[in-house]
Protein backbone atom coordinates (compact mmCIF):
# COMPACT_ATOMS: atom_id res chain seq x y z
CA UNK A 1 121.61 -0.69 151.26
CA UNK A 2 122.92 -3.69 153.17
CA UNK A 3 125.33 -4.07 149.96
CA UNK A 4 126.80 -0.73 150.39
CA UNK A 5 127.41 -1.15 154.03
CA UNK A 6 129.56 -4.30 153.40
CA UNK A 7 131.30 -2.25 150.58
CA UNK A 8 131.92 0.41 153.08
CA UNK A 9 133.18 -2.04 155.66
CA UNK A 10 135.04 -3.94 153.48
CA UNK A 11 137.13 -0.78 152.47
CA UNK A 12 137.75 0.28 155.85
CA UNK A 13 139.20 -3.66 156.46
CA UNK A 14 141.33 -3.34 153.62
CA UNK A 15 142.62 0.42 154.46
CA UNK A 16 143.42 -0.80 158.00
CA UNK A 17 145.52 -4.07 156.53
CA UNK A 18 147.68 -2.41 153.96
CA UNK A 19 150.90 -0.88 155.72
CA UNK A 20 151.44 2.83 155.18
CA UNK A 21 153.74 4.30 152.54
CA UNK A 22 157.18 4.55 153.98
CA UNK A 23 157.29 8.60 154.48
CA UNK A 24 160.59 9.70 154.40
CA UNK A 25 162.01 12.56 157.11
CA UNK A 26 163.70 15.86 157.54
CA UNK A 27 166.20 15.86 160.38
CA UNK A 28 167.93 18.79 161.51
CA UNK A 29 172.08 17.75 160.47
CA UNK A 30 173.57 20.42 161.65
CA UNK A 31 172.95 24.03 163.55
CA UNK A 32 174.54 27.36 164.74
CA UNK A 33 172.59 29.50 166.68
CA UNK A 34 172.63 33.49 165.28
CA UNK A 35 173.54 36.74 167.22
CA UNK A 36 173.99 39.85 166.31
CA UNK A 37 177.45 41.32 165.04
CA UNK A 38 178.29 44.71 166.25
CA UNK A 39 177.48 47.54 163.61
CA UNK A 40 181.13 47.78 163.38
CA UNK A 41 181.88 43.97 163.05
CA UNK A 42 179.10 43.12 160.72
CA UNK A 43 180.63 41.36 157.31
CA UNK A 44 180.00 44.04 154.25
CA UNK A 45 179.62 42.50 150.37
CA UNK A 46 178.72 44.20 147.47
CA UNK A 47 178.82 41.72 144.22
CA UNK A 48 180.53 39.34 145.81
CA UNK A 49 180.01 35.50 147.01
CA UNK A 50 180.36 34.49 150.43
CA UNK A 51 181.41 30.46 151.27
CA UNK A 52 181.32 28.60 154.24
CA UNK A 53 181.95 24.77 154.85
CA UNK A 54 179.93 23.00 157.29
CA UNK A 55 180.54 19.12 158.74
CA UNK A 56 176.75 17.38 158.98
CA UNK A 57 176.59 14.72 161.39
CA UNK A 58 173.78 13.06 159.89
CA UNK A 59 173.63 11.85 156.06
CA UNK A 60 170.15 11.72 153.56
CA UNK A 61 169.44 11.64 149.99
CA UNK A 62 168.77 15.09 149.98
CA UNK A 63 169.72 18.65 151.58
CA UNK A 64 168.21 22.21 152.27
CA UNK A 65 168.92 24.95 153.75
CA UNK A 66 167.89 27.33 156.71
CA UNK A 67 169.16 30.75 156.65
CA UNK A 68 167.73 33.25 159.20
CA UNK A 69 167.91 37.25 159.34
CA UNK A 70 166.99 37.96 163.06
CA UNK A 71 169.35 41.09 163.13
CA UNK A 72 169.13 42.62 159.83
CA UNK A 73 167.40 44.57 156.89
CA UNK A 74 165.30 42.52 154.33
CA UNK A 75 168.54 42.01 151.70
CA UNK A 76 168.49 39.97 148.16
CA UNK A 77 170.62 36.90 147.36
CA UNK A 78 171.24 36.59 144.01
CA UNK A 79 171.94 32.96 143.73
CA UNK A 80 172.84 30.03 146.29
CA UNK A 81 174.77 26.71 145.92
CA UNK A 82 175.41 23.64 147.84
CA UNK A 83 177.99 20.91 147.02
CA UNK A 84 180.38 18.39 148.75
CA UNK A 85 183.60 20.03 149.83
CA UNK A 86 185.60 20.63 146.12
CA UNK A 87 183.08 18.89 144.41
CA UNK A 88 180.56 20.25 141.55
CA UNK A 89 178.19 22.85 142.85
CA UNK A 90 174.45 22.47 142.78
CA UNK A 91 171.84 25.15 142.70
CA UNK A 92 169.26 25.84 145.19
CA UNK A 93 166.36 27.42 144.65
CA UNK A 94 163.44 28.74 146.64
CA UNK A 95 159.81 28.11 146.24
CA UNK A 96 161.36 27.13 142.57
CA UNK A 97 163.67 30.52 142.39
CA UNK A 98 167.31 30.82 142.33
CA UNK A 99 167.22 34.12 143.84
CA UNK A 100 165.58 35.54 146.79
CA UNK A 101 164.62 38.15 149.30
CA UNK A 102 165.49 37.13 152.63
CA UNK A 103 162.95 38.86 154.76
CA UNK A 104 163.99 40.83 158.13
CA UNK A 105 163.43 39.29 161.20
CA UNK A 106 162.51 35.66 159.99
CA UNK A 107 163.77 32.45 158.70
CA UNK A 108 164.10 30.91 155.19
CA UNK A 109 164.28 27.38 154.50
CA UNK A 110 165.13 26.15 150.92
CA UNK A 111 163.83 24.11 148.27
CA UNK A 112 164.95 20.52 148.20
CA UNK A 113 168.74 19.93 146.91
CA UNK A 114 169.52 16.67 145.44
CA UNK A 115 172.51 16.69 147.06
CA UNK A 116 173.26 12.69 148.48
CA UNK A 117 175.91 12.80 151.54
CA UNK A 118 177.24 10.75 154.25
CA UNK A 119 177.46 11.58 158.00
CA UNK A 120 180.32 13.66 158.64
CA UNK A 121 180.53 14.89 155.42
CA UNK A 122 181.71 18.27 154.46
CA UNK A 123 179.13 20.67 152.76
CA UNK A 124 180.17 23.75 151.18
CA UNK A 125 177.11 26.58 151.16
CA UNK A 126 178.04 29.66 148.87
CA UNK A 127 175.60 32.77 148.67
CA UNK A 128 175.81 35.39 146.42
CA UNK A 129 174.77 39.21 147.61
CA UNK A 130 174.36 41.21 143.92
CA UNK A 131 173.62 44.45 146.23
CA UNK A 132 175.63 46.31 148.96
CA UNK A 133 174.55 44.62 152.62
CA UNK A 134 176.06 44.48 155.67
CA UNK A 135 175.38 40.68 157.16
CA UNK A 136 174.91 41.00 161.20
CA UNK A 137 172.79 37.75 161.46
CA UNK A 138 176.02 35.40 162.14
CA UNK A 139 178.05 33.30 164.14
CA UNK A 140 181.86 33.40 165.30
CA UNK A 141 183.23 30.44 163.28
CA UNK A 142 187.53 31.91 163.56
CA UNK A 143 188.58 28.43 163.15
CA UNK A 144 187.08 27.90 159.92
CA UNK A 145 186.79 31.47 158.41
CA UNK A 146 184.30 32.42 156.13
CA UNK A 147 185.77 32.87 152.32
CA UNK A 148 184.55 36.00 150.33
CA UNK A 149 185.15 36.33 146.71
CA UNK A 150 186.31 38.99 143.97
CA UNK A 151 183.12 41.03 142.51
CA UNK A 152 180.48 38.64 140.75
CA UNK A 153 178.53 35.79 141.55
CA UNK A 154 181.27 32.90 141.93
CA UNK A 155 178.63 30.76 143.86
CA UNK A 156 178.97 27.89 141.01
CA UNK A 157 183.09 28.18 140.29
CA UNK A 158 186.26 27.59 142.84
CA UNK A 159 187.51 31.31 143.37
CA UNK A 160 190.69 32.58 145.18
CA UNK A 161 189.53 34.57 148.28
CA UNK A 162 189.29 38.48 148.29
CA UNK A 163 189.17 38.57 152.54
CA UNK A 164 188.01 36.10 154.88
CA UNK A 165 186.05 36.30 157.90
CA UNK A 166 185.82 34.91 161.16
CA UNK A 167 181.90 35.65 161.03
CA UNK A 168 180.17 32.86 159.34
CA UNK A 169 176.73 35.14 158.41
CA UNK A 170 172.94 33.64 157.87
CA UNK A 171 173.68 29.88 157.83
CA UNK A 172 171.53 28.99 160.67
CA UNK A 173 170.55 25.01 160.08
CA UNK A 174 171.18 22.30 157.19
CA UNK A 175 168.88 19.26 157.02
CA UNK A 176 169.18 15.84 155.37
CA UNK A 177 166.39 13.81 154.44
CA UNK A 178 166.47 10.42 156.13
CA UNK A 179 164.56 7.34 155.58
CA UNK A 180 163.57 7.54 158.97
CA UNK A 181 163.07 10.03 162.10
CA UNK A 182 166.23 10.44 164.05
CA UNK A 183 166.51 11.48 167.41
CA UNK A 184 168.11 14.82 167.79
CA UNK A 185 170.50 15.90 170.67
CA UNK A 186 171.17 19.38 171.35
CA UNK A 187 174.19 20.77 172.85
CA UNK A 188 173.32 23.48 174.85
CA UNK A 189 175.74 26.03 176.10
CA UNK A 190 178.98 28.57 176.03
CA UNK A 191 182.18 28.94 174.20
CA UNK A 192 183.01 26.03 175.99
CA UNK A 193 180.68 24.04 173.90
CA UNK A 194 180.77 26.35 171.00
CA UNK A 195 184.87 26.66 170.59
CA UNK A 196 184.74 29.16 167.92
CA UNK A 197 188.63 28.31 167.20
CA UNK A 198 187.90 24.37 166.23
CA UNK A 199 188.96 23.84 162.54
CA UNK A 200 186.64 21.12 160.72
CA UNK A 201 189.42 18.55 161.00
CA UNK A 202 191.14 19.04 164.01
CA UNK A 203 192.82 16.47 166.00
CA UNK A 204 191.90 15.42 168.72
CA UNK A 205 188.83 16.83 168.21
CA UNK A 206 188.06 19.77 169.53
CA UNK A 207 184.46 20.14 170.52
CA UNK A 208 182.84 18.03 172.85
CA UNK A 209 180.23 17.52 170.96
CA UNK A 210 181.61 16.18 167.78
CA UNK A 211 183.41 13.66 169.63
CA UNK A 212 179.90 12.79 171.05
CA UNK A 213 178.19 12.53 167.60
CA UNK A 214 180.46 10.36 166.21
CA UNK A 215 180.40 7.64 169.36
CA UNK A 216 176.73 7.44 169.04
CA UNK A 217 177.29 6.88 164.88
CA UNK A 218 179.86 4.13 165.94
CA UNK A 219 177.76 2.29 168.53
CA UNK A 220 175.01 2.35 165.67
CA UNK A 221 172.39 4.21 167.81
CA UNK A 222 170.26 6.79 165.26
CA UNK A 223 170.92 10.24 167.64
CA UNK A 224 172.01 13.28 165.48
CA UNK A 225 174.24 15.60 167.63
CA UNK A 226 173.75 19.68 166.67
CA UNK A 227 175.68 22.25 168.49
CA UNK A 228 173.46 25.30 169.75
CA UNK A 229 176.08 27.24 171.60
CA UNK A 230 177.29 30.45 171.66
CA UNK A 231 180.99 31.70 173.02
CA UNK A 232 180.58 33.98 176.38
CA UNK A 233 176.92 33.28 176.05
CA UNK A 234 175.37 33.87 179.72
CA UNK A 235 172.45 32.14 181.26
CA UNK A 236 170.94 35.26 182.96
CA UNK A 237 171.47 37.96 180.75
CA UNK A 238 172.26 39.15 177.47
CA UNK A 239 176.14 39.24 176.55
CA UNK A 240 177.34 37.57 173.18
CA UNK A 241 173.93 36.73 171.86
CA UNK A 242 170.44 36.08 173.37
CA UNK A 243 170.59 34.55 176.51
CA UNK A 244 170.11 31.49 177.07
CA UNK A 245 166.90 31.89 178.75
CA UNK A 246 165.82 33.92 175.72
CA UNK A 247 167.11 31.56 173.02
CA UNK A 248 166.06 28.47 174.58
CA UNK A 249 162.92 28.45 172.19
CA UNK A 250 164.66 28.96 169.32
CA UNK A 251 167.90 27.12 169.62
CA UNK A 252 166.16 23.83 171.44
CA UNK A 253 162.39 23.26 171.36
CA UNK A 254 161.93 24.47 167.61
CA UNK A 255 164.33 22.12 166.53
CA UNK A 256 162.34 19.20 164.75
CA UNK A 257 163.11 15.56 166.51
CA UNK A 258 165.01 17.08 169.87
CA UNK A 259 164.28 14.85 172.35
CA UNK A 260 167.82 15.87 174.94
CA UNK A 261 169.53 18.58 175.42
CA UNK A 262 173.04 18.32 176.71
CA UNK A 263 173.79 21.92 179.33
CA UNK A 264 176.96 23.33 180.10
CA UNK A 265 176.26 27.17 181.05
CA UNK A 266 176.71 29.38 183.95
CA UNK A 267 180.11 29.62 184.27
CA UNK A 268 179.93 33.33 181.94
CA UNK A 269 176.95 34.81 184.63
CA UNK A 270 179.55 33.75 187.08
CA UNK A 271 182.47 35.22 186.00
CA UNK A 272 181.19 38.62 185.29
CA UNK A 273 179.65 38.86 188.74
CA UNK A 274 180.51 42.07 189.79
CA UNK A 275 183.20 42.30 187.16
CA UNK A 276 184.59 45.81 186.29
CA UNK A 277 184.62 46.02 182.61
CA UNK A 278 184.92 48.85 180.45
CA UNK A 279 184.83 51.36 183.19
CA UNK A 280 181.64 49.65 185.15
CA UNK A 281 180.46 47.35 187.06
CA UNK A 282 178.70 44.03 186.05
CA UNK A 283 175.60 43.10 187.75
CA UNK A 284 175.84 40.60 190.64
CA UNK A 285 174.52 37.77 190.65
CA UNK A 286 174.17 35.05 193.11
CA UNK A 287 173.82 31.02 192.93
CA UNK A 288 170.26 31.23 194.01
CA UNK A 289 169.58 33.05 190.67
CA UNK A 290 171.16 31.09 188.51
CA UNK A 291 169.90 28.12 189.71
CA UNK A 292 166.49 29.70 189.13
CA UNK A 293 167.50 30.06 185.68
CA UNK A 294 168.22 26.31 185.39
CA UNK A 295 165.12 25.27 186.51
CA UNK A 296 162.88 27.65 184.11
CA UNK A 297 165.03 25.89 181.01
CA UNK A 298 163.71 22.54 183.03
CA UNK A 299 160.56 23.66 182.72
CA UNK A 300 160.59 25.02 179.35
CA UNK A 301 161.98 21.48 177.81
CA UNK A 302 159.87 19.13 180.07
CA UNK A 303 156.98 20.91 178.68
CA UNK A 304 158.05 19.54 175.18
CA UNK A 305 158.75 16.03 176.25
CA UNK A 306 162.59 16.63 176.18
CA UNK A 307 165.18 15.45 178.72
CA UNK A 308 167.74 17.97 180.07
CA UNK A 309 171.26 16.35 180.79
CA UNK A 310 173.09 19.04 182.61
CA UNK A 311 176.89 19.42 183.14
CA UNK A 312 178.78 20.49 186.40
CA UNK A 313 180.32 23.67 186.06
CA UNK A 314 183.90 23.19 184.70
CA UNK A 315 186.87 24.87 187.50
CA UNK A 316 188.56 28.22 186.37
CA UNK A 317 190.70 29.40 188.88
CA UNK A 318 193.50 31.23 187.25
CA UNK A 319 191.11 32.81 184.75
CA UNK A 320 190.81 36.03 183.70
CA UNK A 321 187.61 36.95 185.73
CA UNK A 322 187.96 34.46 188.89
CA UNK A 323 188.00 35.27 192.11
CA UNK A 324 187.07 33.38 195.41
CA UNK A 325 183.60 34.69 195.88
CA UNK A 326 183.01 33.76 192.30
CA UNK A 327 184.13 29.92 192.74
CA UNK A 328 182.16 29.84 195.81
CA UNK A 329 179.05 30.63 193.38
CA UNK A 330 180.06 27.84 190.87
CA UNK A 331 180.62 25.25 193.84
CA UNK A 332 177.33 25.99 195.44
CA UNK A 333 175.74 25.83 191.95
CA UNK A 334 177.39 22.72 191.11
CA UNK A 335 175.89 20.92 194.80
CA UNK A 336 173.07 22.13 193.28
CA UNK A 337 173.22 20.80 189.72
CA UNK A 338 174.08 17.50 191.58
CA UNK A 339 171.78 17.38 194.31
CA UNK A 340 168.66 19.68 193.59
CA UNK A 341 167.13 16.51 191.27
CA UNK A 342 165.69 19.26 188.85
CA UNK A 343 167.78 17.26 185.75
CA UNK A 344 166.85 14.01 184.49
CA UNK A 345 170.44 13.03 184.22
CA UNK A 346 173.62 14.68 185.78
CA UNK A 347 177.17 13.98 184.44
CA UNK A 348 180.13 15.25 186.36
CA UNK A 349 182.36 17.15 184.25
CA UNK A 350 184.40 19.40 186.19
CA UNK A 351 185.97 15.67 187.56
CA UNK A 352 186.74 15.00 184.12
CA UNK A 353 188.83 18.15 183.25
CA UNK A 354 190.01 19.29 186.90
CA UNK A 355 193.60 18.91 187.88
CA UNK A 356 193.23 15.86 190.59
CA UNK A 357 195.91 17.94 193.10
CA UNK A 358 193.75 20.99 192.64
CA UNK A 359 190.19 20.78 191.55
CA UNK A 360 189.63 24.62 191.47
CA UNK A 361 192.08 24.43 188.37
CA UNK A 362 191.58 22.58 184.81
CA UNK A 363 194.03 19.88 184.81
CA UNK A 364 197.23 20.84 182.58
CA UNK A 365 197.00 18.24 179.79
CA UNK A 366 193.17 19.20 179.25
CA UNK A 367 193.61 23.44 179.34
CA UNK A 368 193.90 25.62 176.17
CA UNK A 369 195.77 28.25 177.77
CA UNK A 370 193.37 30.59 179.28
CA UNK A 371 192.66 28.57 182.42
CA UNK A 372 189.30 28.56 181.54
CA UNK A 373 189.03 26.56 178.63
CA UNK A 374 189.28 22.55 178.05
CA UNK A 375 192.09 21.86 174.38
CA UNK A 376 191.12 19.63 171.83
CA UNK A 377 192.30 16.43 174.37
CA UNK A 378 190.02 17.93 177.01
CA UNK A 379 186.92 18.65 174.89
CA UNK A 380 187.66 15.28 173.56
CA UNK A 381 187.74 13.45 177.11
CA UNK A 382 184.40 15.40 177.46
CA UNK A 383 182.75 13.55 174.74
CA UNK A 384 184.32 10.46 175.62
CA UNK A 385 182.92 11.16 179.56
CA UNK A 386 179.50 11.23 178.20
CA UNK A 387 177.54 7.53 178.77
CA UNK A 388 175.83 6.83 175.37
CA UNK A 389 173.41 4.57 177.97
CA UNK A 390 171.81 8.10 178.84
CA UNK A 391 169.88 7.83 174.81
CA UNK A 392 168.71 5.17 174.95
């Protein structure tokens, strides 16, 4: 008996000395968070082959993909490939089949694709639909439209385009397998943060965030930057997409490895504060709400263990839906954002963009046009504003 018990013991030694297999990870590489099209503005296929290309900011032996169907019927895809931009295609299947029925309602995630890339790589994802569907699960993606082929499944070949879209459908997430768990960053917000027009390889870069993934990759610090926002996405209430009280779930907490989010929202609720649009009148809203929205998305992610980095407000005057009473909203939000200590870390990025002679405005150099949003040099001083000492 005593001869057992030193066997026993002597295995439990010997399981407690030898070091662990070295498991390998899934992070989350890249990310667009869904809405729904309008029945109108949903893409239509029938036999035909959709293509997108998507920039990772995180590299891995491996690749899969998440596709999600929040706004629309259960529909078939006949086939699916993955491959480095121009490069030879490579199949991906799911649960071992290269077809599929995406189900209403819910997410898909793929099988494995032995597909090796690099951060910042360019990954082309074509689907093929062999039925009639219309596709309203998407996101607004003008500056790199969405490529739709002749009739037949072209998911494996090069094809001249049929039509293009601006609506990028289904493609909700892409993950790399890493030797090791990176931190993930989200970025958190409006078209602002989204910028919809961005091409893949504009320059100066034109989304904050980008600019923001690759300083972290350059100071050698293991943070993955993926963009969760939405253009004229509103804190408060619904507008393009969920808001982002409703999405905050789905678009931060579920994504595996977030440990900061990086917020810049509030300045759509403000806006359309008692806006007339399309013959009515918007709901009001005041700063005390909206800074009651901040602190439930506070809550939400301290809960989880993740830090919230917020962003002052960015000036608008000369906008299409400022007025006076509206700025005095984003300015008493702002002392807020500042002062309230709700945030674990506050960066102030109206200075950044603001025209120095007259803060209410974004500084000429930095504005697209619109008075309202930053150009590629603005959204690339944003980046560039950000201290990388706030990861660490």
């Amino acid at each position: 008996m005593r001869g057992l018990r030193a066997i026993a013991a002597a295995a439990v030694l010997l399981l407690g000395t030898v070091a662990p297999a070295h498991a390998q990870q899934w992070t989350r590489a890249w990310t667009a968070s869904m809405w729904r099209a309008a029945d109108d503005g949903a893409l239509a296929v029938e036999d035909a082959t959709i293509r997108s290309a998507i920039r990772v900011n995180a590299g891995g032996k491996s690749v899969r993909l998440r596709l999600a169907n929040d706004h629309g019927p259960a529909l078939a895809i006949g086939a699916a490939t993955v491959r480095l931009r121009g490069g030879p295609a490579v199949r991906v299947s799911f649960d071992g089949r290269p077809s599929v029925l995406l189900p209403a309602g819910a997410p898909l995630v793929s099988d494995p694709v032995a597909l090796p890339v690099k951060a910042f790589d360019v990954i082309e994802v074509s689907l093929h639909f062999p039925d009639p569907v219309r596709l309203a699960t998407v996101h607004d993606t003008v500056g790199q439209p969405t490529l739709v082929s002749p009739p037949g499944d072209h998911s494996a070949t090069d094809f001249a385009p049929a039509a293009t879209s601006r609506l990028r459908p289904l493609i909700a997430g892409i993950d790399v397998l890493t030797e090791n768990a990176r931190p993930v960053i989200v970025a958190f917000g409006d078209s602002i943060t989204d910028n919809v027009g961005c091409p893949l390889d504009a320059m100066p870069r034109c989304r904050w965030s980008d600019v923001l993934a690759r300083r972290l990759a350059a100071a050698g610090m293991p943070h993955v930057v993926v963009n969760q926002a939405i253009s004229g996405n509103r804190v408060l209430s619904t507008g393009a997409g969920d808001s982002a009280l409703a999405r905050f779930d789905r678009d931060v907490l579920a994504v595996p490895g977030v440990t900061h989010v990086v917020l810049l929202e509030g300045i759509n609720d403000i806006g359309n504060s008692g806006r007339q649009a399309n013959g009515a009148v918007l709901p009001t809203i005041t700063a005390e709400q909206l800074i009651a929205g901040y602190r439930q998305l506070v809550l939400r992610a301290h809960e989880h263990g993740v830090k919230v980095i917020a962003m002052t407000i960015l000036p608008f005057e000369g906008a299409f839906y400022y007025a006076p009473e509206r700025e005095a909203i984003r300015v008493r939000v702002n002392e807020w954002i500042w002062s309230g200590g709700a945030f674990d870390a506050v960066i102030d990025m109206e200075k950044v963009v603001a025209d120095p002679a007259d803060p209410k405005k974004l500084a000429a150099h930095y504005q697209g046009g619109d008075n309202l949003h930053p150009d590629g040099r603005g959204e690339t001083a944003m980046g560039a504003a950000i201290p990388l000492a706030l990861f660490r």
